[in-house]
Every structure is written in structure tokens, then in C-alpha cells.
PDB file of N, CA and C in Angstrom:
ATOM      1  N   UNK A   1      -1.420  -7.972   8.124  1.00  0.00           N
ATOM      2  CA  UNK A   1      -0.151  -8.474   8.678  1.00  0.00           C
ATOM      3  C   UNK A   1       0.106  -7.865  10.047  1.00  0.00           C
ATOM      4  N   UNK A   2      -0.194  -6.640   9.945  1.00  0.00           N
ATOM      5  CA  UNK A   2      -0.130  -5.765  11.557  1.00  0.00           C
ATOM      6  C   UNK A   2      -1.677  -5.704  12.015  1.00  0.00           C
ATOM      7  N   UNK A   3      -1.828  -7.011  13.012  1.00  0.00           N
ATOM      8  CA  UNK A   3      -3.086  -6.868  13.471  1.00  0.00           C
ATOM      9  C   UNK A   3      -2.860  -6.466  14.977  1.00  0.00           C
ATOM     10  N   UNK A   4      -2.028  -6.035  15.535  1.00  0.00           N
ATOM     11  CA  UNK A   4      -2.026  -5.668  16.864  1.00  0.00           C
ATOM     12  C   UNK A   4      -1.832  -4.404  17.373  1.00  0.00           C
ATOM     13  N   UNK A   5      -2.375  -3.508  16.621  1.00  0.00           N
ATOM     14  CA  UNK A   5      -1.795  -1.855  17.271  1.00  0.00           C
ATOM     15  C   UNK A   5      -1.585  -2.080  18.189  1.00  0.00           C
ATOM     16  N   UNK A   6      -2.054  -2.633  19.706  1.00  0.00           N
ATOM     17  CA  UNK A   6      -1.715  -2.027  20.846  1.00  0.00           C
ATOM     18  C   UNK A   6      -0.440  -2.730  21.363  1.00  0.00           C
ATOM     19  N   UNK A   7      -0.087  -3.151  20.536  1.00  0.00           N
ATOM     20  CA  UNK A   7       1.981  -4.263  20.632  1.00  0.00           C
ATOM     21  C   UNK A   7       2.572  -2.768  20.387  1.00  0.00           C
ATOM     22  N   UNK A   8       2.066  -2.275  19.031  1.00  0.00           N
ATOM     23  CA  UNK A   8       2.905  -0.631  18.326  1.00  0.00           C
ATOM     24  C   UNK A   8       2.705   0.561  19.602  1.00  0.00           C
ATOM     25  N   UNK A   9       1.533   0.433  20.215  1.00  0.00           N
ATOM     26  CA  UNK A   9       1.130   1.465  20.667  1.00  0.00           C
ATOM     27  C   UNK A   9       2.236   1.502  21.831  1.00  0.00           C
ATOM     28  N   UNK A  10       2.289   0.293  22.403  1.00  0.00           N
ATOM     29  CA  UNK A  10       3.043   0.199  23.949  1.00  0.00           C
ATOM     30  C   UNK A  10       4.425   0.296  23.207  1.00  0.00           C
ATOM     31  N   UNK A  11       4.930   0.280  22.220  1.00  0.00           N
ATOM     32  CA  UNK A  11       6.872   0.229  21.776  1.00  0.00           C
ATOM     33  C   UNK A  11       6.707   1.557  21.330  1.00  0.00           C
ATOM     34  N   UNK A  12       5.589   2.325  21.259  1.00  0.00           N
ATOM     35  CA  UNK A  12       6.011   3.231  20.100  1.00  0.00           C
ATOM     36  C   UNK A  12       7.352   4.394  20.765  1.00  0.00           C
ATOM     37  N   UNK A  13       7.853   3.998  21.762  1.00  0.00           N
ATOM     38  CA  UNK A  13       9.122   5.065  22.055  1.00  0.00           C
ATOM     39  C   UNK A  13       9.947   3.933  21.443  1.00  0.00           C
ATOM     40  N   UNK A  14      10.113   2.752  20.565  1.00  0.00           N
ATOM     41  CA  UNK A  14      10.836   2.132  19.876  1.00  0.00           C
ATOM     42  C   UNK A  14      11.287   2.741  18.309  1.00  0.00           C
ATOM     43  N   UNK A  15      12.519   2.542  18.077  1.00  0.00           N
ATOM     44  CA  UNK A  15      12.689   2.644  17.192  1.00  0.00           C
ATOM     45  C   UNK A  15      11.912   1.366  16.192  1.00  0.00           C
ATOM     46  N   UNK A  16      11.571   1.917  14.836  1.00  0.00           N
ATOM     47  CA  UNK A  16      10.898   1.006  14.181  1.00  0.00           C
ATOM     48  C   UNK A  16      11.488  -0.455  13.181  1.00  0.00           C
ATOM     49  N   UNK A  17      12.823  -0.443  13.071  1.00  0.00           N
ATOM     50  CA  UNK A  17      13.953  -1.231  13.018  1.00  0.00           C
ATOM     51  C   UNK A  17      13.759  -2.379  14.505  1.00  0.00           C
ATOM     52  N   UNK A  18      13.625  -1.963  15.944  1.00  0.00           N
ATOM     53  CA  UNK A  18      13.703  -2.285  17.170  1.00  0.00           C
ATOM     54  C   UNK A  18      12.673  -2.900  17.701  1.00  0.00           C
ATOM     55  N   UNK A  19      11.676  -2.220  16.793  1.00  0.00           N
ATOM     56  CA  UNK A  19       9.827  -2.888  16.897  1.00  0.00           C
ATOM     57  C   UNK A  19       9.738  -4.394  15.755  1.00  0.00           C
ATOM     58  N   UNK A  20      10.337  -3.804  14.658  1.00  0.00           N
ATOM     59  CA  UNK A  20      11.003  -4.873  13.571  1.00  0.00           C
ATOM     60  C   UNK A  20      11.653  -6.234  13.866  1.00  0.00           C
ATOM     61  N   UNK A  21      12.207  -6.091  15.080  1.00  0.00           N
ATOM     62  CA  UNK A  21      13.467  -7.387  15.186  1.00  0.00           C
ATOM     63  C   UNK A  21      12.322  -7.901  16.634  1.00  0.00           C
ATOM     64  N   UNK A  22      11.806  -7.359  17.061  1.00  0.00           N
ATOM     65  CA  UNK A  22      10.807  -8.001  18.156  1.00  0.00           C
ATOM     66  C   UNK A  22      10.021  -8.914  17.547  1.00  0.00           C
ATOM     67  N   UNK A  23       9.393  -8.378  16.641  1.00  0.00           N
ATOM     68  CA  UNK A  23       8.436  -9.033  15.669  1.00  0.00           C
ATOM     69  C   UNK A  23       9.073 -10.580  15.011  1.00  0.00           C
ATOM     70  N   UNK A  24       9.860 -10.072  14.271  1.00  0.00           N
ATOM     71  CA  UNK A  24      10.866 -11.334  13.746  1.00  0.00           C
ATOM     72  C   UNK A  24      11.234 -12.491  14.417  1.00  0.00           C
ATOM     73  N   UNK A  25      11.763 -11.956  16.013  1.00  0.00           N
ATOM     74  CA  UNK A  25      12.090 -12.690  16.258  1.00  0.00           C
ATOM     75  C   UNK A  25      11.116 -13.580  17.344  1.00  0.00           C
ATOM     76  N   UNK A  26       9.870 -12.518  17.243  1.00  0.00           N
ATOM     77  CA  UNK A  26       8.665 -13.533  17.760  1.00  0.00           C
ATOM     78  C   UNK A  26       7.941 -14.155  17.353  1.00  0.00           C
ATOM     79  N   UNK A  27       8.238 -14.427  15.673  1.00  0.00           N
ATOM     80  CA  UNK A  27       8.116 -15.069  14.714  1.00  0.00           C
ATOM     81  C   UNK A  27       8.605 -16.337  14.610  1.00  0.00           C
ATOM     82  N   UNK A  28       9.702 -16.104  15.002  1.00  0.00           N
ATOM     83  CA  UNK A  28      11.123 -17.679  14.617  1.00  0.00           C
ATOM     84  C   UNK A  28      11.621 -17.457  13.450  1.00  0.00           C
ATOM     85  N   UNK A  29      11.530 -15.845  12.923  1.00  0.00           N
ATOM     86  CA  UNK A  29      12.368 -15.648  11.658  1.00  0.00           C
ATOM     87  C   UNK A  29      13.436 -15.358  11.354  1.00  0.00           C
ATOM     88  N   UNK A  30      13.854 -14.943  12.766  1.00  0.00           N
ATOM     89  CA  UNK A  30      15.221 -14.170  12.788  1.00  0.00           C
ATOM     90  C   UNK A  30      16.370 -15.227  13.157  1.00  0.00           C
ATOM     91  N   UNK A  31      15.973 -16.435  13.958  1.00  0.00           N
ATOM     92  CA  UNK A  31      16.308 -17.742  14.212  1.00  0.00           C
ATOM     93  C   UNK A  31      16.900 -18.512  12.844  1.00  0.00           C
ATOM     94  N   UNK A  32      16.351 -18.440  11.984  1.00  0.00           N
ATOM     95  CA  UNK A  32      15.822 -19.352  10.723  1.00  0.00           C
ATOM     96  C   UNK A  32      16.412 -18.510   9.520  1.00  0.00           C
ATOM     97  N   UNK A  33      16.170 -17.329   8.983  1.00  0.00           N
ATOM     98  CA  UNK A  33      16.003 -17.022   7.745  1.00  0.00           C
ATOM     99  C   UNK A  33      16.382 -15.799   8.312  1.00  0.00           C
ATOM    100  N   UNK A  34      17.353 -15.250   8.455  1.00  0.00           N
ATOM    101  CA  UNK A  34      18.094 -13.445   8.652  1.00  0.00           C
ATOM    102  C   UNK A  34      17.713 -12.712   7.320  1.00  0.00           C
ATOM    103  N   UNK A  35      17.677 -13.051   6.361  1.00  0.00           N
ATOM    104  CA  UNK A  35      17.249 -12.290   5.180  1.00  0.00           C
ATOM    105  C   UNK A  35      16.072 -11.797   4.821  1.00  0.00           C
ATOM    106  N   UNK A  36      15.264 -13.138   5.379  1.00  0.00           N
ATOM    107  CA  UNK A  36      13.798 -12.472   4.854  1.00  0.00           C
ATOM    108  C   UNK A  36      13.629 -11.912   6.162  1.00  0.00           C
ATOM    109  N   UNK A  37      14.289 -11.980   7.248  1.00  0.00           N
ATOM    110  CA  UNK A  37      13.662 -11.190   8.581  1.00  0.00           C
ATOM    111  C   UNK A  37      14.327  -9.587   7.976  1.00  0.00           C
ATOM    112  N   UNK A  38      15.092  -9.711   7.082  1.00  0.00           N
ATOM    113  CA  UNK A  38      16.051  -8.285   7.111  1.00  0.00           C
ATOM    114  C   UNK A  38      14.571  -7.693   6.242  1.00  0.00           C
ATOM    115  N   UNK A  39      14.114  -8.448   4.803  1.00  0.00           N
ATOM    116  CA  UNK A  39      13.322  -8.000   4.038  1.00  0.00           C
ATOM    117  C   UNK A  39      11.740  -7.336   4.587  1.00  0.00           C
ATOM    118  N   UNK A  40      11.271  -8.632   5.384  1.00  0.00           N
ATOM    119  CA  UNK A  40      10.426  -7.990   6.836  1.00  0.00           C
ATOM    120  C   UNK A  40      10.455  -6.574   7.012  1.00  0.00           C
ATOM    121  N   UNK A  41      11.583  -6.475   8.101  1.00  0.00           N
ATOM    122  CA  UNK A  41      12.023  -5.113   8.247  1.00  0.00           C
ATOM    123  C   UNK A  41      11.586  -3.952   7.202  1.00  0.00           C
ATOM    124  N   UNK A  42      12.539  -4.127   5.945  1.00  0.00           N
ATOM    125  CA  UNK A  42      12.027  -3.434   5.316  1.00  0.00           C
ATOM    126  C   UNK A  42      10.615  -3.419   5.011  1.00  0.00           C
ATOM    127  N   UNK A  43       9.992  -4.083   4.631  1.00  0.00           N
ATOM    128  CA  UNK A  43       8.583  -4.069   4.010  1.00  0.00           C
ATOM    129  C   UNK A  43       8.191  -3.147   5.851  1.00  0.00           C
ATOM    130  N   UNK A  44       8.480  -4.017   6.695  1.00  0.00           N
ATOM    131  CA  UNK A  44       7.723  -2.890   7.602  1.00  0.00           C
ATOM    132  C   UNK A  44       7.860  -1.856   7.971  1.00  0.00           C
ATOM    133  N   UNK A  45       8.809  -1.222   7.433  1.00  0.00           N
ATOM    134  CA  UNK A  45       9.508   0.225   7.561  1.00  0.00           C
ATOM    135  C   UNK A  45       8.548   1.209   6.382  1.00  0.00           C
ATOM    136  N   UNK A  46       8.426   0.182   4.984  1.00  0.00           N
ATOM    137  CA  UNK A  46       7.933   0.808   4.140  1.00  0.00           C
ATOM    138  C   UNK A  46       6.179   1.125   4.653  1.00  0.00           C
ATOM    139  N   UNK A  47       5.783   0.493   5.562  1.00  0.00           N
ATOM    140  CA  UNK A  47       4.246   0.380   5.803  1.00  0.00           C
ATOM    141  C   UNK A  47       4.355   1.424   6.694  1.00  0.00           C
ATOM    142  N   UNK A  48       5.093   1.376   7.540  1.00  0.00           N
ATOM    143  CA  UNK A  48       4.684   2.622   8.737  1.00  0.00           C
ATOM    144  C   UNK A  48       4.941   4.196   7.888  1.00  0.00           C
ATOM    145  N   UNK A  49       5.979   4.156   7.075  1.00  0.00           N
ATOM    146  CA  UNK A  49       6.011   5.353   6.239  1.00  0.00           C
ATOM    147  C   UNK A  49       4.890   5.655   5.801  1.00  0.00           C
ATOM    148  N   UNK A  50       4.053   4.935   5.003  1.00  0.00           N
ATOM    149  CA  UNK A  50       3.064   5.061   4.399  1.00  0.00           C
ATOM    150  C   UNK A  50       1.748   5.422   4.953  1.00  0.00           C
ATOM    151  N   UNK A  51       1.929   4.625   6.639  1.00  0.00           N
ATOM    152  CA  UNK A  51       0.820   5.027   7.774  1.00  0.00           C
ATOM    153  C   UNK A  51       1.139   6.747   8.171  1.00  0.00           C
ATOM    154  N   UNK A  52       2.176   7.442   7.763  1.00  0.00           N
ATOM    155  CA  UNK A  52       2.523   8.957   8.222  1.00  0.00           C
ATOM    156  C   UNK A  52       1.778  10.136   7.770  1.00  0.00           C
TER     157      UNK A  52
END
């Protein structure tokens, strides 16, 4: 799902919530569906934890 480290690499002074809503909304998810962009979020919050 995260095939682009070097998108993470260049935000990483982003908060990961901030890297989250970039994504979404370069998706057309955040446009469309606020919930599953919220769920997104989470799931991608839970992945970078897990990358620590």
C-alpha cells in the first residue's frame, strides 16, 4: 500500500496524521468518503508504529 518511501522520506518533518490527509486526499478519498479517509489514517498511523 506504501510503495513510495521517497513521498515519506521528503514529508518526513510531517506530522503523520499531515502525511495521512496528503495521501487521502491524493486519492479522491477525502473528497468522497471522510470516514474511510479517517480509517486510512488510522490504519496508517498503525503501520508506521509498527515500522518503529
Amino acid at each position: 500500500m506504501f510503495n513510495n518511501p521517497r513521498h515519506f522520506q521528503n514529508n518526513r518533518d510531517h506530522s503523520i496524521h499531515e502525511i495521512s490527509n496528503i495521501i487521502c486526499v491524493n486519492n479522491g478519498i477525502l473528497r468522497f468518503e471522510p470516514l474511510i479517509c479517517e480509517k486510512f489514517i488510522t490504519s496508517y498511523q498503525n503501520y508506521m508504529v509498527d515500522k518503529l
